[in-house]
PDB file of N, CA and C in Angstrom:
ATOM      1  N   UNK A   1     -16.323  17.244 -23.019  1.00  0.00           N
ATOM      2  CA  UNK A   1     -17.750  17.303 -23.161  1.00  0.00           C
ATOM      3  C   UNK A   1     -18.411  17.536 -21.791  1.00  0.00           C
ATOM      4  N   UNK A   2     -17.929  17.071 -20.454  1.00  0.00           N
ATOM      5  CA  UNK A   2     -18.784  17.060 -19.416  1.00  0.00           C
ATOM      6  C   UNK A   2     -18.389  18.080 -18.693  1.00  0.00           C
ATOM      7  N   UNK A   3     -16.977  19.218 -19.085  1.00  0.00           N
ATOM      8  CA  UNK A   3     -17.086  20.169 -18.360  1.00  0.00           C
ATOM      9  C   UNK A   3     -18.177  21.105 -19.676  1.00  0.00           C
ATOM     10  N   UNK A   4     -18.316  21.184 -20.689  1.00  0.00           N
ATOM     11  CA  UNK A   4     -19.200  21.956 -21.687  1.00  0.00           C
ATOM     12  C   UNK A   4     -20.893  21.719 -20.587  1.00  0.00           C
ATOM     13  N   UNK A   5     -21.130  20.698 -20.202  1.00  0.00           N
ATOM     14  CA  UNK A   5     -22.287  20.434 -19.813  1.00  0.00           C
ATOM     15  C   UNK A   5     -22.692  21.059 -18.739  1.00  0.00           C
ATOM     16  N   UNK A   6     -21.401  21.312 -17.924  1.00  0.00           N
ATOM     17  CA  UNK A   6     -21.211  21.851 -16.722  1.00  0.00           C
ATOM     18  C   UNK A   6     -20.987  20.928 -15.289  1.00  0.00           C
ATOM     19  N   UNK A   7     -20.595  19.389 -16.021  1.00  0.00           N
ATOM     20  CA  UNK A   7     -20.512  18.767 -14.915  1.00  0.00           C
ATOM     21  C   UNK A   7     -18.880  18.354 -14.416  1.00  0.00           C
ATOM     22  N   UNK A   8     -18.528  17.970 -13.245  1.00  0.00           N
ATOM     23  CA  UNK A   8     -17.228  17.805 -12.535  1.00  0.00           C
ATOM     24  C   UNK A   8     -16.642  16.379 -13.030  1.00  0.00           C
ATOM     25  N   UNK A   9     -15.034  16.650 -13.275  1.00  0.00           N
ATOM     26  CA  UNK A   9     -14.868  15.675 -13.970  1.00  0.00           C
ATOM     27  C   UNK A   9     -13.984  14.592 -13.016  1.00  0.00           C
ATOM     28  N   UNK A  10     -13.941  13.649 -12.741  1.00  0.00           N
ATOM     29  CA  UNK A  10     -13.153  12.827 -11.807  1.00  0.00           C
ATOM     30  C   UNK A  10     -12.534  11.925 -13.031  1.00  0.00           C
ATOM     31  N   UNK A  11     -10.643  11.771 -12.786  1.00  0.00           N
ATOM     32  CA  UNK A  11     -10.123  10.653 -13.609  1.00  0.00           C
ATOM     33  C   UNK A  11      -9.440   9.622 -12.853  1.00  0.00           C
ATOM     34  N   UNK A  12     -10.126   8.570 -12.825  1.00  0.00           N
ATOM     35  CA  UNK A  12      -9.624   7.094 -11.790  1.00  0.00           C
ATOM     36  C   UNK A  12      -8.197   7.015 -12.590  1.00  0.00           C
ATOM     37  N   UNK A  13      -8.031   5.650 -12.041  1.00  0.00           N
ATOM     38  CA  UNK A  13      -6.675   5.111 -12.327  1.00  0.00           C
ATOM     39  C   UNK A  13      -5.589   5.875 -12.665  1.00  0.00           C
ATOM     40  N   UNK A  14      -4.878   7.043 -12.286  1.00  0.00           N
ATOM     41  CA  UNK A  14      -4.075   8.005 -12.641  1.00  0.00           C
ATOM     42  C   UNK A  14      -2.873   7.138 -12.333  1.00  0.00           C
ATOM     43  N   UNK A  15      -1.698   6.739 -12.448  1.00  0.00           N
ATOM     44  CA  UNK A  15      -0.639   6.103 -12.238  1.00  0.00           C
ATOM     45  C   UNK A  15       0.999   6.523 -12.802  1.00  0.00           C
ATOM     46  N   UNK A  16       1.045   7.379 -12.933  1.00  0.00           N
ATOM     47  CA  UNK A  16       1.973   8.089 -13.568  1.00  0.00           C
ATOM     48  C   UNK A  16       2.047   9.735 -13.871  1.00  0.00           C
ATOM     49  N   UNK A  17       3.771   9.961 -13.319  1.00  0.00           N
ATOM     50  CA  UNK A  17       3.394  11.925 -13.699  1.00  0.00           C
ATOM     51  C   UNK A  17       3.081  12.269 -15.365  1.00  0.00           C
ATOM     52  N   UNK A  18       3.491  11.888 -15.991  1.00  0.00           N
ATOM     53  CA  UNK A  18       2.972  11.898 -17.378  1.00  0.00           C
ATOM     54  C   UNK A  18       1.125  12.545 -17.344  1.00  0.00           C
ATOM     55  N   UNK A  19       0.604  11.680 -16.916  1.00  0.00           N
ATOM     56  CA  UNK A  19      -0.787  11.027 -16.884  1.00  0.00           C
ATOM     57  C   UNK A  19      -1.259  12.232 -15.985  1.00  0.00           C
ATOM     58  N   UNK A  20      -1.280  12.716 -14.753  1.00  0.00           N
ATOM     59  CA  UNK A  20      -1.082  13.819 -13.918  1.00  0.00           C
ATOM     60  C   UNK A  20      -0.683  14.815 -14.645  1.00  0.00           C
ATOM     61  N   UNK A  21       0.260  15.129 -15.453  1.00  0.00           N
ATOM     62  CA  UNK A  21       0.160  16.232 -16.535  1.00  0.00           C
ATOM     63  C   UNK A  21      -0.633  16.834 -17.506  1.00  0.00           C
ATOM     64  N   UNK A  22      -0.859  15.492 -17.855  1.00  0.00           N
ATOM     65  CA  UNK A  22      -1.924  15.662 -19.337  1.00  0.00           C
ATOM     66  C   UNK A  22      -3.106  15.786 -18.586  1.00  0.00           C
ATOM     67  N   UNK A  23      -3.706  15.224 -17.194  1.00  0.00           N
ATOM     68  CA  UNK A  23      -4.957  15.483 -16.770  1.00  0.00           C
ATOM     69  C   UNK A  23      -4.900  17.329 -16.540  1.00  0.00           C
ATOM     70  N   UNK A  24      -4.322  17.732 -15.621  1.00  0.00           N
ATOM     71  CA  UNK A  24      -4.017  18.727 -15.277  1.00  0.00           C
ATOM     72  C   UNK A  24      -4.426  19.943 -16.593  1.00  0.00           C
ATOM     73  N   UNK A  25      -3.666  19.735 -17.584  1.00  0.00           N
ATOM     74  CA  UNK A  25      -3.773  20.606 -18.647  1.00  0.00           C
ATOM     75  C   UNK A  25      -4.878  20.296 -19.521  1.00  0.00           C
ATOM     76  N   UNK A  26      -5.836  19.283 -18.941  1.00  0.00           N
ATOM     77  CA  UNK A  26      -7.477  19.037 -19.494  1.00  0.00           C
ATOM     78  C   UNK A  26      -8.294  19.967 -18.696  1.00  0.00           C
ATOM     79  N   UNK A  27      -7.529  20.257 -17.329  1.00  0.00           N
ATOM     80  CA  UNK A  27      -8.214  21.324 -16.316  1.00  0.00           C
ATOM     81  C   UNK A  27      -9.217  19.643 -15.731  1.00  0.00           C
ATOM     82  N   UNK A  28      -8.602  18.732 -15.089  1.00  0.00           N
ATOM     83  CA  UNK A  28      -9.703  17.489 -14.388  1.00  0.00           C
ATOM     84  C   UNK A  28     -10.095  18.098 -13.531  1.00  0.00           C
ATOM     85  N   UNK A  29     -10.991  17.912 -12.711  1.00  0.00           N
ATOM     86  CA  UNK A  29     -11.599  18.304 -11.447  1.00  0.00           C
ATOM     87  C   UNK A  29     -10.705  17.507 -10.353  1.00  0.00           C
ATOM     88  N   UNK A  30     -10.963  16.024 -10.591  1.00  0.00           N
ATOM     89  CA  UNK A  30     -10.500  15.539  -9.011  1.00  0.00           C
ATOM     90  C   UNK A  30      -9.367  14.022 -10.208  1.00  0.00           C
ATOM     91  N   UNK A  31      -8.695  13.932  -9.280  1.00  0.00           N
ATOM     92  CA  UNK A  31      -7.432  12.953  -9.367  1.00  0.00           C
ATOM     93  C   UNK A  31      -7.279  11.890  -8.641  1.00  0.00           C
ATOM     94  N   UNK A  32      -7.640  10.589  -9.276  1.00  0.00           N
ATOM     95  CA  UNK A  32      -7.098   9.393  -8.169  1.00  0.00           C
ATOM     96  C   UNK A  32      -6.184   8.398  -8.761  1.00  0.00           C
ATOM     97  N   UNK A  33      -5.243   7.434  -7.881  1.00  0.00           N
ATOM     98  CA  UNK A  33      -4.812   6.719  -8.692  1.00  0.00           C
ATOM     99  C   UNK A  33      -3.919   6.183  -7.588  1.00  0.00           C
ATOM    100  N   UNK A  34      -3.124   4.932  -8.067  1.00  0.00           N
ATOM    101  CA  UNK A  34      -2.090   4.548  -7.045  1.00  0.00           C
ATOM    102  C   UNK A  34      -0.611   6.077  -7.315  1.00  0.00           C
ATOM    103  N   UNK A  35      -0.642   6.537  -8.431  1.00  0.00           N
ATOM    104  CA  UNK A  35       0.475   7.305  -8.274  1.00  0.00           C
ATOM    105  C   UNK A  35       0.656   8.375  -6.822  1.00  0.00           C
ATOM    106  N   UNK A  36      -1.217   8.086  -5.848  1.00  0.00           N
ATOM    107  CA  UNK A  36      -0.820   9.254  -5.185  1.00  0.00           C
ATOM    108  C   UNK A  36      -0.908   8.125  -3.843  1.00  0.00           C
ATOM    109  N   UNK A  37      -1.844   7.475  -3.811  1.00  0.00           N
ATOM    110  CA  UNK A  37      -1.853   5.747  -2.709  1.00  0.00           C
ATOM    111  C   UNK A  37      -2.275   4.889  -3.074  1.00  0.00           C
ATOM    112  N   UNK A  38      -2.226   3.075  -2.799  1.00  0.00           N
ATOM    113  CA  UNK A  38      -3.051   2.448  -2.889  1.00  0.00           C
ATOM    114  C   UNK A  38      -4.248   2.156  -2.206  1.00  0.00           C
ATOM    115  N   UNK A  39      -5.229   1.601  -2.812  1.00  0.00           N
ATOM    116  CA  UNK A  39      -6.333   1.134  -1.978  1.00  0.00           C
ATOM    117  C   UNK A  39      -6.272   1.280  -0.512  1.00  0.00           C
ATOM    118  N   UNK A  40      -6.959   1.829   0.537  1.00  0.00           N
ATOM    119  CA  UNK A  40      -6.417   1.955   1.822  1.00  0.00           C
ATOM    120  C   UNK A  40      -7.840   1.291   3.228  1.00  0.00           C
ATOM    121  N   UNK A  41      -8.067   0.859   3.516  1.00  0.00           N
ATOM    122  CA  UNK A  41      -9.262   0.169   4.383  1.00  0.00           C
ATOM    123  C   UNK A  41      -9.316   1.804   5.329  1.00  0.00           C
ATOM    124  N   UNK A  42     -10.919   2.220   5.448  1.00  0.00           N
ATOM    125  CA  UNK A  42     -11.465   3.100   6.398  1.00  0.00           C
ATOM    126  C   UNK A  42     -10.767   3.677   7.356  1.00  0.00           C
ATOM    127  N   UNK A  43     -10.390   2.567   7.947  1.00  0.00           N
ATOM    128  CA  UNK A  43      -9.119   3.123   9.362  1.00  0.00           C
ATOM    129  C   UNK A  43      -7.816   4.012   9.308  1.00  0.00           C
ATOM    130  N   UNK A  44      -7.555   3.106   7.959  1.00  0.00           N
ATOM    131  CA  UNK A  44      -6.079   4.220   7.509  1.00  0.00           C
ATOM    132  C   UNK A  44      -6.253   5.332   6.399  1.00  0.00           C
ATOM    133  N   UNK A  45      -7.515   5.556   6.054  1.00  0.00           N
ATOM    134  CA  UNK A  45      -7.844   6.881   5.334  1.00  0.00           C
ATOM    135  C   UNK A  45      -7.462   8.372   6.331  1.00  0.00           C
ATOM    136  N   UNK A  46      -7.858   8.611   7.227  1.00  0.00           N
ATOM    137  CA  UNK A  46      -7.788   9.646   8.102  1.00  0.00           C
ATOM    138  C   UNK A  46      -6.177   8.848   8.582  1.00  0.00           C
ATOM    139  N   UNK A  47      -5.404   8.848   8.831  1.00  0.00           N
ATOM    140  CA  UNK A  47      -3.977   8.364   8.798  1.00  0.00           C
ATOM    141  C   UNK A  47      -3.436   9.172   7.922  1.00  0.00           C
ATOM    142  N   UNK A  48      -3.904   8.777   6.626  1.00  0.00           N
ATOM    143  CA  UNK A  48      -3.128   8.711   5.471  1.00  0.00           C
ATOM    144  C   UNK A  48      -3.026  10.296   4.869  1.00  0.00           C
ATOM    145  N   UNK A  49      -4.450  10.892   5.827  1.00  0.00           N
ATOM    146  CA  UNK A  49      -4.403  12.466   5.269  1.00  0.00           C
ATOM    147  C   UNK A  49      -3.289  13.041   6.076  1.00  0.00           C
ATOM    148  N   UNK A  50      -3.694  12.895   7.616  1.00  0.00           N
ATOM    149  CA  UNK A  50      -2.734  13.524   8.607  1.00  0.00           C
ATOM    150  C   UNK A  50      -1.536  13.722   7.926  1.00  0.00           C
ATOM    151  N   UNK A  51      -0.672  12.268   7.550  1.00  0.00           N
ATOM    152  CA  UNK A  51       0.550  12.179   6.801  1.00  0.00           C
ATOM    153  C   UNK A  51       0.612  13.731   6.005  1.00  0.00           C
ATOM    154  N   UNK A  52       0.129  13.597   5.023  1.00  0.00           N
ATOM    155  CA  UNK A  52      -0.036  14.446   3.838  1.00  0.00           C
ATOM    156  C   UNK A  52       0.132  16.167   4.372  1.00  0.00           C
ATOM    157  N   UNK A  53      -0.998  16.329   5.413  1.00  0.00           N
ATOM    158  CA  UNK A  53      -0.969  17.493   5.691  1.00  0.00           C
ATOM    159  C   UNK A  53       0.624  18.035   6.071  1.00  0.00           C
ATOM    160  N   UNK A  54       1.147  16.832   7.135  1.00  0.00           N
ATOM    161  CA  UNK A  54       2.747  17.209   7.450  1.00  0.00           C
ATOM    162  C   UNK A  54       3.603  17.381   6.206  1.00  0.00           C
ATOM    163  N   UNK A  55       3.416  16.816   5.775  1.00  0.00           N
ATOM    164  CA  UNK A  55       4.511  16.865   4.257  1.00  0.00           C
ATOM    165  C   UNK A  55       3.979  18.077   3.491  1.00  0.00           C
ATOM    166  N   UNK A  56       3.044  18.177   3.084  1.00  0.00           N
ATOM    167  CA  UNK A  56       2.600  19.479   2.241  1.00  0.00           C
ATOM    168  C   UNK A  56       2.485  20.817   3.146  1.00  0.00           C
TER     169      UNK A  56
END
């Protein structure tokens, strides 16, 4: 319904590739969940991307 409306869809709590699949093939906009980190305090956000960029 909220991409029909035209709005962006964000799905919290994602925790599993299953769950990451089925979002994916809904076409979600944005993805969060511990399956990708947990909760992280300000300081280790920019950390936590750097990481990412090396690996990907």
């Amino acid at each position: 319904m909220a991409k029909a409306l035209g709005m962006r869809v964000i799905a919290e709590g994602v925790e599993t590739d299953k769950q990451l699949q089925a979002l994916r093939l809904l076409e979600c906009d944005e993805i969060q969940g511990y399956l990708f980190s947990q909760p992280l305090p300000p300081e280790e956000v920019v950390k936590y991307f750097e990481r990412r960029v090396e690996v990907d």
